[in-house]
Protein backbone atom coordinates (compact mmCIF):
# COMPACT_ATOMS: atom_id res chain seq x y z
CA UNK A 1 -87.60 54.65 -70.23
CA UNK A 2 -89.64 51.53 -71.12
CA UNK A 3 -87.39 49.20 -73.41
CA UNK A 4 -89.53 46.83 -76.17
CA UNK A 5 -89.20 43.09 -75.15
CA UNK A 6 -87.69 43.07 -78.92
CA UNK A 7 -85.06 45.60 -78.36
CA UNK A 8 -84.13 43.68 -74.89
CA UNK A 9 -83.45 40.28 -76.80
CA UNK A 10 -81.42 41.97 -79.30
CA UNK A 11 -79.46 44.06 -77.23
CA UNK A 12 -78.64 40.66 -74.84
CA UNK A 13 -77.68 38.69 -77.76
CA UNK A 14 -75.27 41.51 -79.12
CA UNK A 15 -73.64 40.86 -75.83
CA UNK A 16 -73.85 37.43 -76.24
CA UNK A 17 -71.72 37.69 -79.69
CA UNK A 18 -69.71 40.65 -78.13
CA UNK A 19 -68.27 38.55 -75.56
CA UNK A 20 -67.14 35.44 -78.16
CA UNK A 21 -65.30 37.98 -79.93
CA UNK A 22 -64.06 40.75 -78.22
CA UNK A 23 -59.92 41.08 -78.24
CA UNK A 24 -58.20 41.67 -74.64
CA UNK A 25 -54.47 41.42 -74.35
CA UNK A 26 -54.89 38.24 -72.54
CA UNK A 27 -57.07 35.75 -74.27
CA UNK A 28 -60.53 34.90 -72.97
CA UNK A 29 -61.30 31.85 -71.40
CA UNK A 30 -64.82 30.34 -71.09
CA UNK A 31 -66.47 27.31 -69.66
CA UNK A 32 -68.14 25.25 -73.44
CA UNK A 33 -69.30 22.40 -71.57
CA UNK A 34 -69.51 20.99 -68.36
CA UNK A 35 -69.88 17.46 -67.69
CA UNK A 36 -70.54 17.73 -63.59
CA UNK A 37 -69.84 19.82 -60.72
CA UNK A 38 -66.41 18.86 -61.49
CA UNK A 39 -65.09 18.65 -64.90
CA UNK A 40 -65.46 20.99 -67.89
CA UNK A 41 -64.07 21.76 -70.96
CA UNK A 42 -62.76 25.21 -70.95
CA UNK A 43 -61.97 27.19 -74.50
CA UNK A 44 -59.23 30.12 -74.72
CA UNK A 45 -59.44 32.41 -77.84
CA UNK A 46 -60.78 34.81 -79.80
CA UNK A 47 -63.62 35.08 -82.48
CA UNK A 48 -64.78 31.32 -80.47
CA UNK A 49 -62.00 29.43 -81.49
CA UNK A 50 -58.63 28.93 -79.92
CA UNK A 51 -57.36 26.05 -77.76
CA UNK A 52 -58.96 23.61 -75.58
CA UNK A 53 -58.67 22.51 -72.31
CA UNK A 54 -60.04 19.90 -69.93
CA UNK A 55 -60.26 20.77 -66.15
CA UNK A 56 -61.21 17.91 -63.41
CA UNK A 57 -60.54 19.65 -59.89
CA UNK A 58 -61.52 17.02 -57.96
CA UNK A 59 -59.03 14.91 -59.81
CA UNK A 60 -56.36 18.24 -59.98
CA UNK A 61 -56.23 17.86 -63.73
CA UNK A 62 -55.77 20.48 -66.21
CA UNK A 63 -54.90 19.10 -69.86
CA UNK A 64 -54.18 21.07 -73.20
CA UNK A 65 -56.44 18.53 -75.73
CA UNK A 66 -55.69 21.50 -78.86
CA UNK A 67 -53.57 23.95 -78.46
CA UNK A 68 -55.28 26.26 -81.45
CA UNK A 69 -58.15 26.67 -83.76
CA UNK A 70 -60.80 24.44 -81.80
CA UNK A 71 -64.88 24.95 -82.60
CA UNK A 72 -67.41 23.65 -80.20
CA UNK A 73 -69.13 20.46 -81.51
CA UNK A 74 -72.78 21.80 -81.83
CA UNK A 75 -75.22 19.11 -81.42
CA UNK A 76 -76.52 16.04 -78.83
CA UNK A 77 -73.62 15.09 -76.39
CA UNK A 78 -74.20 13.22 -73.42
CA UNK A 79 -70.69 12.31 -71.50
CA UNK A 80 -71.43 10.52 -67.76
CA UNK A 81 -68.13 8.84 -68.27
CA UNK A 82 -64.89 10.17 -66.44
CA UNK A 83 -62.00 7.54 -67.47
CA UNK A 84 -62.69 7.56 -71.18
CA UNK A 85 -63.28 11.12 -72.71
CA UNK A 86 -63.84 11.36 -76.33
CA UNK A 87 -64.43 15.15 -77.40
CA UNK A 88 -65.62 15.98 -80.60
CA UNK A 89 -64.41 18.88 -82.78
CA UNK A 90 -67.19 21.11 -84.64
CA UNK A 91 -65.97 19.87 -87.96
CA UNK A 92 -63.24 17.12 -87.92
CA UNK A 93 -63.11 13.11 -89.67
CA UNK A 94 -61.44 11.99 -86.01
CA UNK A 95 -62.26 12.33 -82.43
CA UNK A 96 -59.86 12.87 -79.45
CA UNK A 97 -59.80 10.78 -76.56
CA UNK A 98 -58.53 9.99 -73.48
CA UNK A 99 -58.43 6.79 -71.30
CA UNK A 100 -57.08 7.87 -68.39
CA UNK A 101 -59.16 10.59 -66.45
CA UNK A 102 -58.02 13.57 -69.19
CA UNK A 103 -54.39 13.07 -68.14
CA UNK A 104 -53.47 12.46 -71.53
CA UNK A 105 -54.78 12.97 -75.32
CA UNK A 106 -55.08 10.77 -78.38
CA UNK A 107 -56.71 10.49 -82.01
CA UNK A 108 -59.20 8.18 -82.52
CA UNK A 109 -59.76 6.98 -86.13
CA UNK A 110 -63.59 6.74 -87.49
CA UNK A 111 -63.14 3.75 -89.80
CA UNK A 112 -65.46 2.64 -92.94
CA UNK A 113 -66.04 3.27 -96.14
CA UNK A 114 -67.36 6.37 -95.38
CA UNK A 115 -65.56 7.90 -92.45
CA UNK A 116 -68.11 10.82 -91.42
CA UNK A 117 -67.18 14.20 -89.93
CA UNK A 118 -68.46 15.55 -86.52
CA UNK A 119 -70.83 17.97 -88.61
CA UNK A 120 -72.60 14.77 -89.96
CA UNK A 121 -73.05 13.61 -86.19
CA UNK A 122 -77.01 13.61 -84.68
CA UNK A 123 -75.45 13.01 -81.31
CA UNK A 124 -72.30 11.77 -79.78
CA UNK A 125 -73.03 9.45 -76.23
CA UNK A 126 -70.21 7.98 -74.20
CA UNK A 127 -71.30 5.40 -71.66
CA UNK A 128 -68.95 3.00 -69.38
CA UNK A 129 -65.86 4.01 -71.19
CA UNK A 130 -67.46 2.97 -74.28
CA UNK A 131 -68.09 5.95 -77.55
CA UNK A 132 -71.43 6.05 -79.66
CA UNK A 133 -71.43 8.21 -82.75
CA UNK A 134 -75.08 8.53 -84.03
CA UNK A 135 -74.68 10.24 -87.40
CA UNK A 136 -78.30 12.04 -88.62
CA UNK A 137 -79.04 9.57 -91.20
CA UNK A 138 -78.64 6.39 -88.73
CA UNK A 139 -75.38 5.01 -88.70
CA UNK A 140 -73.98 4.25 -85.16
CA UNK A 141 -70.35 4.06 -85.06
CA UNK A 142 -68.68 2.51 -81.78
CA UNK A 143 -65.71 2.13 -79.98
CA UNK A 144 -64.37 -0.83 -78.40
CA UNK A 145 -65.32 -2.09 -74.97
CA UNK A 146 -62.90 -0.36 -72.78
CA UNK A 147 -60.19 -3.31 -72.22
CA UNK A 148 -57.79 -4.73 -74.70
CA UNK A 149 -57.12 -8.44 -76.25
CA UNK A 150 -53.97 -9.85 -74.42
CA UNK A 151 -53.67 -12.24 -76.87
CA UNK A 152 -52.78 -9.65 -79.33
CA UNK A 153 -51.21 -7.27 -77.56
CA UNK A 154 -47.25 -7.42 -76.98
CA UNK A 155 -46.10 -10.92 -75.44
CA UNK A 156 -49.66 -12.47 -76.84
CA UNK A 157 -50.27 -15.79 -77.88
CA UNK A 158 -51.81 -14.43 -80.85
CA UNK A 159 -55.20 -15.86 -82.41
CA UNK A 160 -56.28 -18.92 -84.63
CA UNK A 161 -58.73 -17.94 -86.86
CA UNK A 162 -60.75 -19.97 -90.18
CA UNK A 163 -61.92 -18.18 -93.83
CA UNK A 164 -62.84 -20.46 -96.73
CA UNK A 165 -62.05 -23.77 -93.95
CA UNK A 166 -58.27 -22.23 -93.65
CA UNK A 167 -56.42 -21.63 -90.41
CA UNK A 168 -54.93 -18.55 -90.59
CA UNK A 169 -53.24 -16.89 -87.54
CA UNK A 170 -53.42 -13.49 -86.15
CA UNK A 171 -50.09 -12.16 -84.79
CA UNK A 172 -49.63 -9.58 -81.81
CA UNK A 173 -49.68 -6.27 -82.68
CA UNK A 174 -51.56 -6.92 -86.33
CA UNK A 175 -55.31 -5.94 -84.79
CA UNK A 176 -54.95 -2.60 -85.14
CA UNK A 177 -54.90 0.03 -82.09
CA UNK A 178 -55.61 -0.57 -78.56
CA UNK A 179 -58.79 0.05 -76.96
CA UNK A 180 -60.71 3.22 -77.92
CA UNK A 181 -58.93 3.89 -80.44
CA UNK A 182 -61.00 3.81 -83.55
CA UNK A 183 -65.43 3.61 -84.45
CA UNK A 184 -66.57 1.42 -86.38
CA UNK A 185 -70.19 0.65 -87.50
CA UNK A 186 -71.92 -2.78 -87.06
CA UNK A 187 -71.96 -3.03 -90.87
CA UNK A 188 -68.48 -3.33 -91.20
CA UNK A 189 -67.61 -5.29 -88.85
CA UNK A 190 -67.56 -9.17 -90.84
CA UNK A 191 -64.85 -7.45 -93.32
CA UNK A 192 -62.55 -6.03 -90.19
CA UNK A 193 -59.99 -8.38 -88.33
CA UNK A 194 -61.92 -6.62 -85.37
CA UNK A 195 -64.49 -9.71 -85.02
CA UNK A 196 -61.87 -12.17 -83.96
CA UNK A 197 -61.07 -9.73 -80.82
CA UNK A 198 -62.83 -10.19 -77.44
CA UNK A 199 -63.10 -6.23 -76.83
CA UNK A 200 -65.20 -6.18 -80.31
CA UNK A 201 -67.90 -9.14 -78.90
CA UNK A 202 -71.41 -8.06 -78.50
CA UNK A 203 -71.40 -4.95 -80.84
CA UNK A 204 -73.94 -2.58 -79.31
């Protein structure tokens, strides 16, 4: 029996959509993105949705990064960098990241007056440890370069800083997280205490 070219398409995308949400007892895993030969994300659920893991097997890592309802991020993302991961949820106002291989997990913040969600995101690049968020109408929000300011970090000597011809000083642990932690846009940065720190030089 010849089969239409139409009826082929539609039959291989109903298997398509029949294996994101078919129910086993054991829930499915699948590979969502892979960023080498190595390393992948890997997503275990139902209806595709469920948690989220990261796999490096030359590295022998396996990490839980959600543990339930995760949704693939849909659009541009371009990841060459192993140390720091930043993965993007489908529809979420914060990122999760990790500086050290995928070992562990953290929240970064997207700071602004307008903190935009990963559905408002054109693409998502991260290049030498370092996080671009493009959003589709033109605002690039970055993270810090991938090494923090000693001098305000614990045991720092702090920093001397001048507004209206005033020395004020900037104590350890008052500049907000360590490295990678939050995006900010170049906009913003002359009202954050960001542009007295050496990881926030040379904004992108």
């Amino acid at each position: 029996m010849k089969i239409s070219p139409r009826f082929a398409a539609g039959l291989a995308a109903l298997l398509l959509v029949s294996g994101c949400y078919a129910r086993t007892s054991e829930p499915p895993a699948q590979i969502i993105y892979r960023f080498d030969d190595h390393r992948y994300l890997e997503l275990v659920g139902y209806y595709c949705q469920g948690a989220l893991n990261y796999v490096d097997t030359k590295r022998g890592i396996k990490s839980e990064i959600v543990n339930k309802f995760y949704q693939a991020f849909g659009e541009k993302y371009i990841h060459p960098s192993e140390r720091y991961l930043v993965i993007p949820h489908w529809d979420a106002r914060a990122l999760m990241i990790s500086k050290d291989y995928g070992s562990t997990w953290n929240v970064a913040s997207i700071s602004g007056d307008h903190a935009p969600s990963s559905k408002e995101a054109k693409s998502i690049s991260v290049v030498n440890d370092r996080g671009y968020f493009l959003t589709k109408d033109g605002w690039l929000y970055v993270s810090s370069a991938p090494f923090d300011d000693l001098r305000v970090r614990k045991g720092g000597s702090g920093i001397d800083y001048i507004i209206d011809g005033e020395t004020k000083h900037l104590n350890p642990l008052s500049a907000g997280p360590s490295w990678g932690l939050d995006f900010v846009k170049e906009k913003d940065m002359p009202n954050l205490i960001y542009q007295y720190l050496s990881n926030w030089q040379d904004f992108p």
